[in-house]
Protein backbone atom coordinates (compact mmCIF):
# COMPACT_ATOMS: atom_id res chain seq x y z
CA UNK A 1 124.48 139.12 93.90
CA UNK A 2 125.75 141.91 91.30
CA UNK A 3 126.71 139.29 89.00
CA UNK A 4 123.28 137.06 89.18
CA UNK A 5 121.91 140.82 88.34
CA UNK A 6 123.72 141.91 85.67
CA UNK A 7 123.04 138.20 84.36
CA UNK A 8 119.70 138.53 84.86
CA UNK A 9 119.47 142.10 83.05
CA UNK A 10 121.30 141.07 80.26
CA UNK A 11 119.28 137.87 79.30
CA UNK A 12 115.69 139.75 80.01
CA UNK A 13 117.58 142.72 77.21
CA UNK A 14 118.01 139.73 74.55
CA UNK A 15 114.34 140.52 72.66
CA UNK A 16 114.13 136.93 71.75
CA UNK A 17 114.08 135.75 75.56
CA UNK A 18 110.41 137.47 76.78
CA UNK A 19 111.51 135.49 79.85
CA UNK A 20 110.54 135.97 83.99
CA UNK A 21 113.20 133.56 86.00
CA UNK A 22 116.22 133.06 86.52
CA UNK A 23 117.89 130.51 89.09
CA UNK A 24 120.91 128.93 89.93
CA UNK A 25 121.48 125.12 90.22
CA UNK A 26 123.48 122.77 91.85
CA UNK A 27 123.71 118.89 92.43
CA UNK A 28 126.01 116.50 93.28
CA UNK A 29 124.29 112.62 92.60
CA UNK A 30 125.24 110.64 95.50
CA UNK A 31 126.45 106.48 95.32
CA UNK A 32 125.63 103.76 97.65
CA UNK A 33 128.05 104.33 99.86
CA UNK A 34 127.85 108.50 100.20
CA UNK A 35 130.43 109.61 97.95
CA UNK A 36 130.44 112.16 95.40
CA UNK A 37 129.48 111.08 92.18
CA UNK A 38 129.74 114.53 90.38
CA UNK A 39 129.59 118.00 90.85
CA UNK A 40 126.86 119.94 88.64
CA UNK A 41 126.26 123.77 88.39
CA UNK A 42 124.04 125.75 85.73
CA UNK A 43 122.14 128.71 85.32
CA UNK A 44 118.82 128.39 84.24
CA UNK A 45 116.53 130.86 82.60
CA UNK A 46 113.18 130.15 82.77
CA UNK A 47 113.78 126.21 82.87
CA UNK A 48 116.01 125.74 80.55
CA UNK A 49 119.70 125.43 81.43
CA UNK A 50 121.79 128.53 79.68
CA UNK A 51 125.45 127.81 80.79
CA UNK A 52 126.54 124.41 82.64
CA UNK A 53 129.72 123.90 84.26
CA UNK A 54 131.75 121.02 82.98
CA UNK A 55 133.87 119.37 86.20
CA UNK A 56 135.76 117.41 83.83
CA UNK A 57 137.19 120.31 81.73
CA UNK A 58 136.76 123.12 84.82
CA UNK A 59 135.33 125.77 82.89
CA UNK A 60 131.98 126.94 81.83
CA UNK A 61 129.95 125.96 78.60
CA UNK A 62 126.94 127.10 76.65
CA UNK A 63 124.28 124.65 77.20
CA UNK A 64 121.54 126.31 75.13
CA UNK A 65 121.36 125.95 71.72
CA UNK A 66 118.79 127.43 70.39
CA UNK A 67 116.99 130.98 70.50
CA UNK A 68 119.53 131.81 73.86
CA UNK A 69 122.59 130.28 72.72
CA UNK A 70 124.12 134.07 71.60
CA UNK A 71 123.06 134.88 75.03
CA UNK A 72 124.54 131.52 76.66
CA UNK A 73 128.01 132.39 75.05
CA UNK A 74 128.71 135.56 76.37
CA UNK A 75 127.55 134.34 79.88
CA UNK A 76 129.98 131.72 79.32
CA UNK A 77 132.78 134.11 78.54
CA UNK A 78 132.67 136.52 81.13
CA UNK A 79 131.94 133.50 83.85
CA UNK A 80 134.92 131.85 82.57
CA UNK A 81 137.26 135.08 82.93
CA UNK A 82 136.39 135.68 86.68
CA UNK A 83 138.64 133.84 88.86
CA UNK A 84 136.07 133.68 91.92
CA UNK A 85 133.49 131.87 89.94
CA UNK A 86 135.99 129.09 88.70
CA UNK A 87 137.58 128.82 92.51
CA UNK A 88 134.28 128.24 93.67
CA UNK A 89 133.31 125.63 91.45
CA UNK A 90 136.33 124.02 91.82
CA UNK A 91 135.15 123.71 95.82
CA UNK A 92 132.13 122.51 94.65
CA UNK A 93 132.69 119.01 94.87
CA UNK A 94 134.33 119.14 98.34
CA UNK A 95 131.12 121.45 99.71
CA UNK A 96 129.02 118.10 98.10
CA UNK A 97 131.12 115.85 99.69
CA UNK A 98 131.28 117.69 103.30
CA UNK A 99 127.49 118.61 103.48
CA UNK A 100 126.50 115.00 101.88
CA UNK A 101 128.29 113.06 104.62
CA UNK A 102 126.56 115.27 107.30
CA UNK A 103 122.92 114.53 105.59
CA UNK A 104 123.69 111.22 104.75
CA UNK A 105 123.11 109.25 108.29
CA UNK A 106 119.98 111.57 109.31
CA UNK A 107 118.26 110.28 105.42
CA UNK A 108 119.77 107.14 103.44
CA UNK A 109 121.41 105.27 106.37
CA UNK A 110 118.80 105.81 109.02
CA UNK A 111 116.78 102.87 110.11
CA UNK A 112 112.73 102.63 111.32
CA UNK A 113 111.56 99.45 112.75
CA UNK A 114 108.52 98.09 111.21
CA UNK A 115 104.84 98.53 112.71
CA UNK A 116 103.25 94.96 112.23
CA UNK A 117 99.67 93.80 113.00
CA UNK A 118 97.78 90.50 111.65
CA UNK A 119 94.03 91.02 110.88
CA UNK A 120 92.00 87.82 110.43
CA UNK A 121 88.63 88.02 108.21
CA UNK A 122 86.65 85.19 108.34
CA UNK A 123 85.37 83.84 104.77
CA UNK A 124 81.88 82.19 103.93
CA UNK A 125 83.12 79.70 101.85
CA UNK A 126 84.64 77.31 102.20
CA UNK A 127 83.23 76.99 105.96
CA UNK A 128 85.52 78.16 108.55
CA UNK A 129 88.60 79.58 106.16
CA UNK A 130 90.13 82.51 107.55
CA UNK A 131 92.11 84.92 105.69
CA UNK A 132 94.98 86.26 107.74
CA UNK A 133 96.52 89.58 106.47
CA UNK A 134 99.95 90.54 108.05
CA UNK A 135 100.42 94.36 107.56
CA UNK A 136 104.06 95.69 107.97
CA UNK A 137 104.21 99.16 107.88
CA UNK A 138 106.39 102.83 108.87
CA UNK A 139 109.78 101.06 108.23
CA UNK A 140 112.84 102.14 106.41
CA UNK A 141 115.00 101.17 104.85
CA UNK A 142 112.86 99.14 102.22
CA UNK A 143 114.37 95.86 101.97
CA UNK A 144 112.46 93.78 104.37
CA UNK A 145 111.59 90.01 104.42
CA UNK A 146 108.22 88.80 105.63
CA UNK A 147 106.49 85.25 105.83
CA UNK A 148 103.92 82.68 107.38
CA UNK A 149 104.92 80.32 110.21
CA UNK A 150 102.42 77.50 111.66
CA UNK A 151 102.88 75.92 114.70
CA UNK A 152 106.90 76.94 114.38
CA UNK A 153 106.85 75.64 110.53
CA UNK A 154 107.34 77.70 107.37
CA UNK A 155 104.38 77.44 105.51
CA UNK A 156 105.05 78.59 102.29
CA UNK A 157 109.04 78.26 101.36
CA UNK A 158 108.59 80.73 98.37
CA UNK A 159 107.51 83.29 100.96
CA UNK A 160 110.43 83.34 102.37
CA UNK A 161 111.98 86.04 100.04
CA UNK A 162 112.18 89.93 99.96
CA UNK A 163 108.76 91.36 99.69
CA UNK A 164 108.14 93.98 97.72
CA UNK A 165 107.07 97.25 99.69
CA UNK A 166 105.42 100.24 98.78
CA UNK A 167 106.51 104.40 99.50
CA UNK A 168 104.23 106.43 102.33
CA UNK A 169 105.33 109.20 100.96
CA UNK A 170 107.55 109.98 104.20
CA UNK A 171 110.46 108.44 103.76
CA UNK A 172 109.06 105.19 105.00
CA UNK A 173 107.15 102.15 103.18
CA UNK A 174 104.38 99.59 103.68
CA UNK A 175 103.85 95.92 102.60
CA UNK A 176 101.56 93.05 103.56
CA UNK A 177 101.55 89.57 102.90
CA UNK A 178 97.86 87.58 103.24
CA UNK A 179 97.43 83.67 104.25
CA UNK A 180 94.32 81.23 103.57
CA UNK A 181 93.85 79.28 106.76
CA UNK A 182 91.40 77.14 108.04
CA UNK A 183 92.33 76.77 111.43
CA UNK A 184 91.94 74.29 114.29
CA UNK A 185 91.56 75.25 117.98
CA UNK A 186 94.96 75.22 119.30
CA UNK A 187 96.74 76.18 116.36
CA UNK A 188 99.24 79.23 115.79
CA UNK A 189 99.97 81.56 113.14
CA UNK A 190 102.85 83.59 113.08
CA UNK A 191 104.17 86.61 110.49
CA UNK A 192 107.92 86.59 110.74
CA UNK A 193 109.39 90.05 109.94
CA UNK A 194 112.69 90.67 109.30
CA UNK A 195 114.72 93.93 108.76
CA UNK A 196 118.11 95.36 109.43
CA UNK A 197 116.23 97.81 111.75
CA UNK A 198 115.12 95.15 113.93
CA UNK A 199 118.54 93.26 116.46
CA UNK A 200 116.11 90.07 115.69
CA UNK A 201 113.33 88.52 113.90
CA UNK A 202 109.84 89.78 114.82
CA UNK A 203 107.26 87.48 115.37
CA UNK A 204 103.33 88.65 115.60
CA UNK A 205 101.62 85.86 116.65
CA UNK A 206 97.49 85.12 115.74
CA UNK A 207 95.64 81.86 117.18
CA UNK A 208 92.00 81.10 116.20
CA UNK A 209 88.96 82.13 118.95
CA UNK A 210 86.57 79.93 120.66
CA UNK A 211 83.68 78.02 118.34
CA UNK A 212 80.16 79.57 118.77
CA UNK A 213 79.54 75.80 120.43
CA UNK A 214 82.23 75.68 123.04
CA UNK A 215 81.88 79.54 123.62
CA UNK A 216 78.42 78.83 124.95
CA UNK A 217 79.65 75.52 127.13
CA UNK A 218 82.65 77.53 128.16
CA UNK A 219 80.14 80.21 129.14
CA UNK A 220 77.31 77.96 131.10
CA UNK A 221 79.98 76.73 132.93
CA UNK A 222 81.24 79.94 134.28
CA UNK A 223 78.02 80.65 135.16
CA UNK A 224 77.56 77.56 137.02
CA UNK A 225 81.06 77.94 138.21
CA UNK A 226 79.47 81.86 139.81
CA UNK A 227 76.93 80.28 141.24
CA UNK A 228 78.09 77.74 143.27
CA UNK A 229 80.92 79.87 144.59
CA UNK A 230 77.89 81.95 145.86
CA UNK A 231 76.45 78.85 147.68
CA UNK A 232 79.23 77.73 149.07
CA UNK A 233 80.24 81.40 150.89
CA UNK A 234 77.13 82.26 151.53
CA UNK A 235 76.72 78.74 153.24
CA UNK A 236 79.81 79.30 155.22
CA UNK A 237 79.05 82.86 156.59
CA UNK A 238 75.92 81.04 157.81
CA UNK A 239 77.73 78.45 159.43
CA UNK A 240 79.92 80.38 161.09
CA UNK A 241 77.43 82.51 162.39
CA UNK A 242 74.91 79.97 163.72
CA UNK A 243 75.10 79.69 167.57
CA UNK A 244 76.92 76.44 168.73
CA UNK A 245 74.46 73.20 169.18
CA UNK A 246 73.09 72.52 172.51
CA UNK A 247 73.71 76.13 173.77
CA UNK A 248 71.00 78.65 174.24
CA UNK A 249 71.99 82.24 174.65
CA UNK A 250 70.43 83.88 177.92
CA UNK A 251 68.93 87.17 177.86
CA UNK A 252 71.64 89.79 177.91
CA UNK A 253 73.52 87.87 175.69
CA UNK A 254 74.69 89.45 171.99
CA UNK A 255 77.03 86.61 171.27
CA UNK A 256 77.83 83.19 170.76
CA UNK A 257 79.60 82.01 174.16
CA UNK A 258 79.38 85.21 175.68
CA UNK A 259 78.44 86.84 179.13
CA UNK A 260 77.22 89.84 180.80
C-alpha cells in the first residue's frame, strides 16, 4: 500500500500529469481448454498504462511514451530493484492458473438446457397457412442445433445445421427458427433441439386445431351426446322407482313390496 502511495504521489508531482487515478491491472487471457495463456500486470494512470510487466523478459518496462514516459522510467526502475514486486509477478501466472481453474467450471464449462416453445400464427393469405415459430431460449453454451420435423420427416435438410443464437445478456442466448405450413388435420410438427446440455434430442411437438366446421359438428354432438345421457338416467331413476305392475300399495304402505 506504501508503494501504490508513493507511486501515486510521485506521478500527481510530475506538472505535466494534472491527473486523478491511479489503478493496478492484471489479466491472464484464458484458451479453450482453461489454461493460461499469459500473465499481464500494469499500472495505469488515469487510463493509460505507465509501466507493463513483460512475462517473457521478467522485469518491468515503460509503456508510456509520451508526456509520462520520464515518469514511467523511474517507476520502472525502482519496481525493477525490489525483489517482492518481481517474486510476485513471477507467481502471477500460477495465481491465474489456480484461480482460473476454480472459475472455469462455474462460467465457460457450465451447461443450461434450453427453454423451447412453438407459437403458431395463422396467416390470411394464402388460406389456411400457418406460420410456426420455434423459440429456443436461456441455454448455454451457444452452439445449439435446431430444425423442423413433419410427421417424423426432416423437412428442410439445410435446417439441419448450427443455428445461429443471440446473447441475453446473462450468460445465456436465444434463437428461433420459423416454418410456413399449411396443415392438414392429423398432421404433426415437431422442433428438434439439440444441445450438449440436453442427455437427448428435444422434441416440442405442435398439431393443427379443429376447423370452425367440424368444431361446431364436434360441438352439436356433445350436446346431443348431454342430452340423451340425461334421458336415459332420468328414465331409469323413474323406472326403478315406479311401483311393480299389478300391485297396489295399501294404506300404511311407504314402499314398493312393503308391510306394516
Amino acid at each position: 500500500m506504501k508503494l501504490v502511495l508513493w507511486l501515486l504521489s510521485l506521478a500527481l508531482s510530475h506538472h505535466a500529469a494534472g491527473g486523478f487515478l491511479m489503478h493496478l491491472a492484471s489479466e491472464c487471457p484464458l484458451a479453450a481448454n482453461g489454461s493460461v495463456l499469459w500473465f499481464g500486470f500494469s499500472l495505469v494512470f488515469n487510463k493509460n498504462p505507465l509501466v507493463c510487466y513483460n512475462e517473457q523478459d521478467r522485469l518491468f518496462e515503460a509503456c508510456d511514451m509520451g508526456l509520462l514516459n520520464k515518469v514511467a522510467q523511474n517507476m520502472t526502475t525502482f519496481l525493477n530493484r525490489d525483489p517482492g514486486w518481481l517474486q510476485r509477478m513471477a507467481g502471477g501466472r500460477q495465481a491465474c492458473q489456480s484461480q482460473g481453474q476454480r472459475l472455469w467450471g462455474q462460467t465457460a464449462q457450465r451447461m443450461t438446457r434450453p427453454h423451447v416453445r412453438i407459437v403458431s400464427t395463422a396467416l390470411a393469405n394464402p388460406a389456411g397457412a400457418v406460420r410456426l415459430t420455434c423459440h429456443v431460449w436461456g441455454f448455454y453454451p451457444a452452439a445449439v442445433r435446431v430444425s423442423w420435423w413433419h410427421d417424423g420427416r426432416l423437412v428442410d435438410p439445410r435446417q439441419d445445421n448450427l443455428t445461429a443464437a443471440l446473447a441475453n445478456g446473462d450468460w445465456t442466448y436465444q434463437t428461433h427458427v420459423t416454418l410456413l405450413v399449411t396443415p392438414q388435420p392429423g398432421d404433426t410438427y415437431a422442433c428438434r433441439v439439440q444441445h450438449p446440455s440436453l442427455p437427448q434430442d428435444y422434441l416440442e411437438e405442435w398439431r393443427p386445431g379443429l376447423s370452425p366446421g367440424l368444431t361446431v359438428k364436434v360441438s352439436v354432438a356433445v350436446v346431443v351426446l348431454s342430452l340423451g345421457l340425461i334421458f336415459l338416467i332420468t328414465g331409469m331413476v323413474y323406472w326403478y322407482r315406479a311401483p311393480a305392475p299389478g300391485y297396489s300399495p295399501l294404506l300404511g304402505h311407504n314402499y314398493p313390496g312393503g308391510s306394516t
